[in-house]
N, C-alpha and C. Protein backbone atom coordinates (compact mmCIF):
# COMPACT_ATOMS: atom_id res chain seq x y z
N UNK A 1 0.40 -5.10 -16.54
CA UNK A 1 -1.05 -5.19 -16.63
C UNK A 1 -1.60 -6.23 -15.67
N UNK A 2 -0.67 -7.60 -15.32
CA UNK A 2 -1.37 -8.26 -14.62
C UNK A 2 -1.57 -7.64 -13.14
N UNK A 3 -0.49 -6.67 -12.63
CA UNK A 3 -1.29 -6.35 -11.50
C UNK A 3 -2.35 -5.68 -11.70
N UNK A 4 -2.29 -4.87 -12.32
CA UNK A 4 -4.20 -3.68 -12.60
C UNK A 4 -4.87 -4.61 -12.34
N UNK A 5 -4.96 -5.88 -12.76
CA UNK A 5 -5.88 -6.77 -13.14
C UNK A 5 -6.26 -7.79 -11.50
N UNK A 6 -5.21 -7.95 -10.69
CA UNK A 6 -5.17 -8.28 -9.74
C UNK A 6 -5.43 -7.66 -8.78
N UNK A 7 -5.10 -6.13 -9.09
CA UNK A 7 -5.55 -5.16 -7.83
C UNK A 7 -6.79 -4.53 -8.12
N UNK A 8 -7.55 -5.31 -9.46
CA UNK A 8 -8.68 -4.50 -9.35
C UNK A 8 -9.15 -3.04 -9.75
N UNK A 9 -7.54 -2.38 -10.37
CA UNK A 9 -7.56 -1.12 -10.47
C UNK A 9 -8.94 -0.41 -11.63
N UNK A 10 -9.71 -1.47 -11.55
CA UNK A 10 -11.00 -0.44 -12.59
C UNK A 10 -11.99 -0.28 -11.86
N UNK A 11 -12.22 -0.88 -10.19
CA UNK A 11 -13.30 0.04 -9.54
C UNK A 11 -12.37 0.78 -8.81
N UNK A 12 -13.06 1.31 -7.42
CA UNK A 12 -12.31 2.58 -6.68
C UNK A 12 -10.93 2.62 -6.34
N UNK A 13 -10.06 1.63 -6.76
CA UNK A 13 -8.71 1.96 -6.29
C UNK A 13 -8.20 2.92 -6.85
N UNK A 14 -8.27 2.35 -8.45
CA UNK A 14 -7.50 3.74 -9.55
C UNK A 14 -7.84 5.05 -9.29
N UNK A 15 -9.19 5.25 -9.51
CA UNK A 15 -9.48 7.13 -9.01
C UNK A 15 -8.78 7.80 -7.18
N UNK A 16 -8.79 6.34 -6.49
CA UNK A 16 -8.34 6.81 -4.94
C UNK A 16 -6.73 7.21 -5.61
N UNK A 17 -5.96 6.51 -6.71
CA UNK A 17 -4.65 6.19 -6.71
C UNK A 17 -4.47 7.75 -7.50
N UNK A 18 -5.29 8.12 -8.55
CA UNK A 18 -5.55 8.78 -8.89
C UNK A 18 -5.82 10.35 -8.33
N UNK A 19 -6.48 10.22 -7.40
CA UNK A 19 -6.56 11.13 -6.62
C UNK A 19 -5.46 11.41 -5.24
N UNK A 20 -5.01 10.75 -5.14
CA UNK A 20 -3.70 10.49 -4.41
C UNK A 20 -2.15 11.03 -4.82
N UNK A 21 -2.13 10.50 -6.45
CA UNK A 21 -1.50 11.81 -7.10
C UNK A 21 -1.70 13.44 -6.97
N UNK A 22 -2.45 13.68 -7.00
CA UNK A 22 -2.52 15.13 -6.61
C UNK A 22 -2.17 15.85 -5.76
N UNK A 23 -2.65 15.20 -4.78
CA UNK A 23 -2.11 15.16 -3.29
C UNK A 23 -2.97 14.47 -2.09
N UNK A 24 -1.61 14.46 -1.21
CA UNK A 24 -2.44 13.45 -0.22
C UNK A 24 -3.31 13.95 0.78
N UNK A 25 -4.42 12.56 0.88
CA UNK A 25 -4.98 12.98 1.70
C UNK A 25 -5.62 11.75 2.77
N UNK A 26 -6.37 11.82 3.30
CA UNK A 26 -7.18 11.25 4.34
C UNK A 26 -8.13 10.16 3.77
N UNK A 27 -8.55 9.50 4.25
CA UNK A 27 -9.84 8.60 3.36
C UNK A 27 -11.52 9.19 3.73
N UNK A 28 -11.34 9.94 4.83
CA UNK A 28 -12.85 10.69 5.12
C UNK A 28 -12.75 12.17 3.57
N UNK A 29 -11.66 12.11 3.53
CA UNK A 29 -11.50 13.42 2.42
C UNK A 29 -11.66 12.98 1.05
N UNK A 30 -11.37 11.91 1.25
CA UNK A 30 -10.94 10.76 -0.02
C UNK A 30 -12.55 10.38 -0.46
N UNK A 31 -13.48 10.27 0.05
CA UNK A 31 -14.70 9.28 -0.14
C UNK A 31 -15.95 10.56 -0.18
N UNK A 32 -15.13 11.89 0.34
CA UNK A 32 -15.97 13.38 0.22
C UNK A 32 -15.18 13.07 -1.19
N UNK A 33 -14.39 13.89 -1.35
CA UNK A 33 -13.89 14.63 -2.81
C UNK A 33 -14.31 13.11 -3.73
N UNK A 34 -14.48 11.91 -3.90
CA UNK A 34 -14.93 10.73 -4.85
C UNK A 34 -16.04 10.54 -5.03
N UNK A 35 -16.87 11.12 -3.73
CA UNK A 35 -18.02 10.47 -3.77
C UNK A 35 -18.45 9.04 -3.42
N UNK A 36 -17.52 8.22 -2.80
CA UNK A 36 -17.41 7.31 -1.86
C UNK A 36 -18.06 6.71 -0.97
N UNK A 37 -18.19 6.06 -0.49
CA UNK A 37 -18.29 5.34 0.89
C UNK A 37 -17.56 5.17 1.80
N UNK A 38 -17.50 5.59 2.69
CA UNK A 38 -16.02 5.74 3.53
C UNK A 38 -15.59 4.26 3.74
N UNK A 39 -16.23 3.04 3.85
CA UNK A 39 -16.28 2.03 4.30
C UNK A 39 -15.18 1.36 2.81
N UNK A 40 -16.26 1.74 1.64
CA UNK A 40 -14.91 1.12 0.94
C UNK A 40 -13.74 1.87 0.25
N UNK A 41 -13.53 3.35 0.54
CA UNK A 41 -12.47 3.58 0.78
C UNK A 41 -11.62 2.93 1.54
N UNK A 42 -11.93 2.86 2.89
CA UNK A 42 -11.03 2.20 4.08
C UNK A 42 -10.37 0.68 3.31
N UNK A 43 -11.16 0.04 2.74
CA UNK A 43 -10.93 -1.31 2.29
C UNK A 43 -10.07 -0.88 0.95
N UNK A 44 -10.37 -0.20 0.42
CA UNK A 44 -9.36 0.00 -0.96
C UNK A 44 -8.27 0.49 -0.75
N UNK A 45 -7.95 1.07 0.82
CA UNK A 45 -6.48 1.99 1.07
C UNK A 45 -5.99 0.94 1.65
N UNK A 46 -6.88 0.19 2.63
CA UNK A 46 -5.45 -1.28 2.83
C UNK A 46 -5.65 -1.94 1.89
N UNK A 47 -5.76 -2.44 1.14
CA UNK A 47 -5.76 -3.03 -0.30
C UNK A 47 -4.41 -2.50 -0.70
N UNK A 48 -4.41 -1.33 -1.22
CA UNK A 48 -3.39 -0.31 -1.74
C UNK A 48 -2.23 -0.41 -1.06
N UNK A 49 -2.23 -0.06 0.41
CA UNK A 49 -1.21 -0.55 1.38
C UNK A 49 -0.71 -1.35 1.33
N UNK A 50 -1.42 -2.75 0.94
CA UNK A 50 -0.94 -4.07 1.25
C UNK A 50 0.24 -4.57 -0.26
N UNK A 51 -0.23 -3.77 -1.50
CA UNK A 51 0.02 -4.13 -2.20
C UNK A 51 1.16 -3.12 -2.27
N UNK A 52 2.04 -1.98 -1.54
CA UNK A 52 2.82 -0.90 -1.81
C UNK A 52 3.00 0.16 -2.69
N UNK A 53 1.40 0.36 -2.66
CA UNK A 53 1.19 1.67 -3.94
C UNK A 53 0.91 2.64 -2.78
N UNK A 54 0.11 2.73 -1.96
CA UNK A 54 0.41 3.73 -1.38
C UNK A 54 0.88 3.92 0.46
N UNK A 55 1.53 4.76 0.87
CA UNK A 55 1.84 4.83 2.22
C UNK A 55 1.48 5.91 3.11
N UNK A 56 1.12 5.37 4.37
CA UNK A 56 0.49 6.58 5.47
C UNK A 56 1.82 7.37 5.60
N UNK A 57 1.56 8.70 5.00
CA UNK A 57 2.39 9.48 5.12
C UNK A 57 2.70 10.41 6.52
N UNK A 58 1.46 10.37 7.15
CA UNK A 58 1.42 11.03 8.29
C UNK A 58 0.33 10.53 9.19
N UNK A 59 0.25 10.40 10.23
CA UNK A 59 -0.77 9.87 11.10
C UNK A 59 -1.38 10.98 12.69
N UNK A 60 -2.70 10.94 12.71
CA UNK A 60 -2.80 11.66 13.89
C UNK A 60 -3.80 11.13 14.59
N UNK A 61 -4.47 12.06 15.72
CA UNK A 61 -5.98 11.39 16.28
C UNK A 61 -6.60 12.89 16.10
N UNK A 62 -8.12 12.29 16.05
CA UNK A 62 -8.94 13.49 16.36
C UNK A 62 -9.14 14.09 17.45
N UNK A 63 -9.75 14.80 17.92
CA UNK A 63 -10.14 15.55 19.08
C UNK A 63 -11.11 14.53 20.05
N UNK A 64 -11.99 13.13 19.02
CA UNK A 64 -12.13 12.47 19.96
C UNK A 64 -11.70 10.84 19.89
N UNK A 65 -9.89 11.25 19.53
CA UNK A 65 -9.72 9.95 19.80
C UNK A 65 -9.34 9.19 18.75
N UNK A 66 -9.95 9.13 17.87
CA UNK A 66 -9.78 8.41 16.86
C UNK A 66 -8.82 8.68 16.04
N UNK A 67 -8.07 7.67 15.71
CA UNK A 67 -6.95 7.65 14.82
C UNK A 67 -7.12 7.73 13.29
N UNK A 68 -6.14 8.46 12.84
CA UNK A 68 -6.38 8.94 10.98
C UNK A 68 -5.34 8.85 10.69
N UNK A 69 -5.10 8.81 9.07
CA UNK A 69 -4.12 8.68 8.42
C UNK A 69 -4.05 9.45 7.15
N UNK A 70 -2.66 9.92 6.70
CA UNK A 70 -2.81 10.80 5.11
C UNK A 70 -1.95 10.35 4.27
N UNK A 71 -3.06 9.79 3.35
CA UNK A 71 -2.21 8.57 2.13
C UNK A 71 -1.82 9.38 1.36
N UNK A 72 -1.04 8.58 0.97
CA UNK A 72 -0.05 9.29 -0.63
C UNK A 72 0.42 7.81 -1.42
N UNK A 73 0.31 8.46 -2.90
CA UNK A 73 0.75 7.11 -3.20
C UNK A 73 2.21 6.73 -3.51
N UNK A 74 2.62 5.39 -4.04
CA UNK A 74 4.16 5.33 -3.69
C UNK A 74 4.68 5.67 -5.72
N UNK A 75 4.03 5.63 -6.05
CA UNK A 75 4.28 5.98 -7.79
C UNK A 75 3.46 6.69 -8.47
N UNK A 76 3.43 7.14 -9.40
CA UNK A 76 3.14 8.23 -10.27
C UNK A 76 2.65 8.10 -11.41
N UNK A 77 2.01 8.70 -12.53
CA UNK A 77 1.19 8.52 -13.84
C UNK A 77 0.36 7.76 -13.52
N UNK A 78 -0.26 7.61 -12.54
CA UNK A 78 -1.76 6.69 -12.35
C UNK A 78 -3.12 7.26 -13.68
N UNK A 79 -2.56 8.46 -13.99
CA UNK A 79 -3.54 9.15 -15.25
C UNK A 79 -3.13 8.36 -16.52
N UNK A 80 -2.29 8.30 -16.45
CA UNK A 80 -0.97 7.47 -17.96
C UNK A 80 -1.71 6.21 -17.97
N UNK A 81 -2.09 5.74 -16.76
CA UNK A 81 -2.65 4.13 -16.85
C UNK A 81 -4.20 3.88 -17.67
N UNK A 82 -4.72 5.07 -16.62
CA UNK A 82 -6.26 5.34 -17.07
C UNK A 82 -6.20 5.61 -18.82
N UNK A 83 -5.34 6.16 -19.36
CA UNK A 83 -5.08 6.77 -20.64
C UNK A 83 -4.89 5.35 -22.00
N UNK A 84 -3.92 5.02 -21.24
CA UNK A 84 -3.54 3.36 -21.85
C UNK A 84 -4.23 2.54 -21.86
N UNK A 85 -5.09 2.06 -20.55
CA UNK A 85 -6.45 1.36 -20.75
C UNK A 85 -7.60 1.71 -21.55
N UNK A 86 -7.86 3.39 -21.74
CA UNK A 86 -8.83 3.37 -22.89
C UNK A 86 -8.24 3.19 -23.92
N UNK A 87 -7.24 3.60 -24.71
CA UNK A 87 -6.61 3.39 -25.67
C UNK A 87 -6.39 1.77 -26.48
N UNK A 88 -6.36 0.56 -25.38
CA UNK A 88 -6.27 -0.71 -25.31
C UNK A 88 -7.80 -0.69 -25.50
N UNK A 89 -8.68 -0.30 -24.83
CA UNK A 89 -9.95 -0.44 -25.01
C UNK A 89 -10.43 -0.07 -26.58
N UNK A 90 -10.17 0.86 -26.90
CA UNK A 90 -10.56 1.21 -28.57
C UNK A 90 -9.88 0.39 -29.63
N UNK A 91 -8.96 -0.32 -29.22
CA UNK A 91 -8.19 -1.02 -30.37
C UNK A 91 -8.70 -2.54 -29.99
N UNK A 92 -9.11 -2.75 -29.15
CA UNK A 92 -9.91 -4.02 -29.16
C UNK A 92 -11.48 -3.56 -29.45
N UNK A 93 -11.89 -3.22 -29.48
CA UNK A 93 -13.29 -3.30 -30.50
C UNK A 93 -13.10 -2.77 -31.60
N UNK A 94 -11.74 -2.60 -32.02
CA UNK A 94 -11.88 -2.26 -33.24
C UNK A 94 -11.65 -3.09 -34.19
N UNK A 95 -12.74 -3.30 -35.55
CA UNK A 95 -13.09 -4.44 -36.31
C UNK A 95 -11.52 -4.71 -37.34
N UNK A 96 -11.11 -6.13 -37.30
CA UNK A 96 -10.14 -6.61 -38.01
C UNK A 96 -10.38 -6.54 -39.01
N UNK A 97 -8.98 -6.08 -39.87
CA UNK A 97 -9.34 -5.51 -41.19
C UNK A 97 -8.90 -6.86 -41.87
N UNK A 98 -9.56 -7.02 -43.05
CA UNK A 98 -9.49 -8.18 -44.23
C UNK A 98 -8.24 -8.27 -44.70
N UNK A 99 -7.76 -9.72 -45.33
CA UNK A 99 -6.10 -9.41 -45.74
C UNK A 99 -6.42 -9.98 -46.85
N UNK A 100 -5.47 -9.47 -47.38
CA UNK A 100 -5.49 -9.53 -49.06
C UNK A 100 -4.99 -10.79 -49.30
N UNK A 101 -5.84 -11.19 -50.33
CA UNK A 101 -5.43 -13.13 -51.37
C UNK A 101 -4.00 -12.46 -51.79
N UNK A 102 -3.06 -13.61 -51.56
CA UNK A 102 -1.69 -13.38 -52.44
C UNK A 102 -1.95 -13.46 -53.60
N UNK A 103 -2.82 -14.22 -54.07
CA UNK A 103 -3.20 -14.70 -55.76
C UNK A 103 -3.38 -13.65 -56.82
């Protein structure tokens, strides 16, 4: 948990990591299919990079030039995480129950 917590995984990394499971893709594809900003996609995939969750699986240029990349991530159940965090989430607001007098 302390990395989630370090990498931030409750704004756009998790759904990129998330979506990365499925299959890989690009970050211009990545910030279409999320709904994104391409800008902080770009910043959340080296983020991701830096930290070895995910790797440029393939690299090319466009037609003018510009260089791209198609992420994938390096592990799996990124849904399992999302699942566990709400789950942690409902059992902490949930009200402590009274304990009974030994008497």
């Amino acid at each position: 948990m302390l990395l989630i917590a370090q990498l931030g995984l409750h704004d756009n990394r998790l759904p990129i990591l998330i979506a990365l499971e499925e299959r890989p893709r690009g970050a211009t594809q990545l910030a279409h299919d999320l709904g994104l900003n391409i800008d902080a996609v770009q910043w959340a995939l080296k983020t991701l990079r830096k930290a070895g969750l995910v790797v440029v699986q393939e690299q090319g240029v466009t037609s003018n030039n510009s260089k791209f990349g198609i992420y994938a991530t390096t592990n799996r159940e990124w849904k399992g995480v999302v699942d566990a965090l709400a789950l942690v989430g409902k059992t902490k607001n949930r009200p402590k129950s009274k304990r009974r007098s030994s008497r």
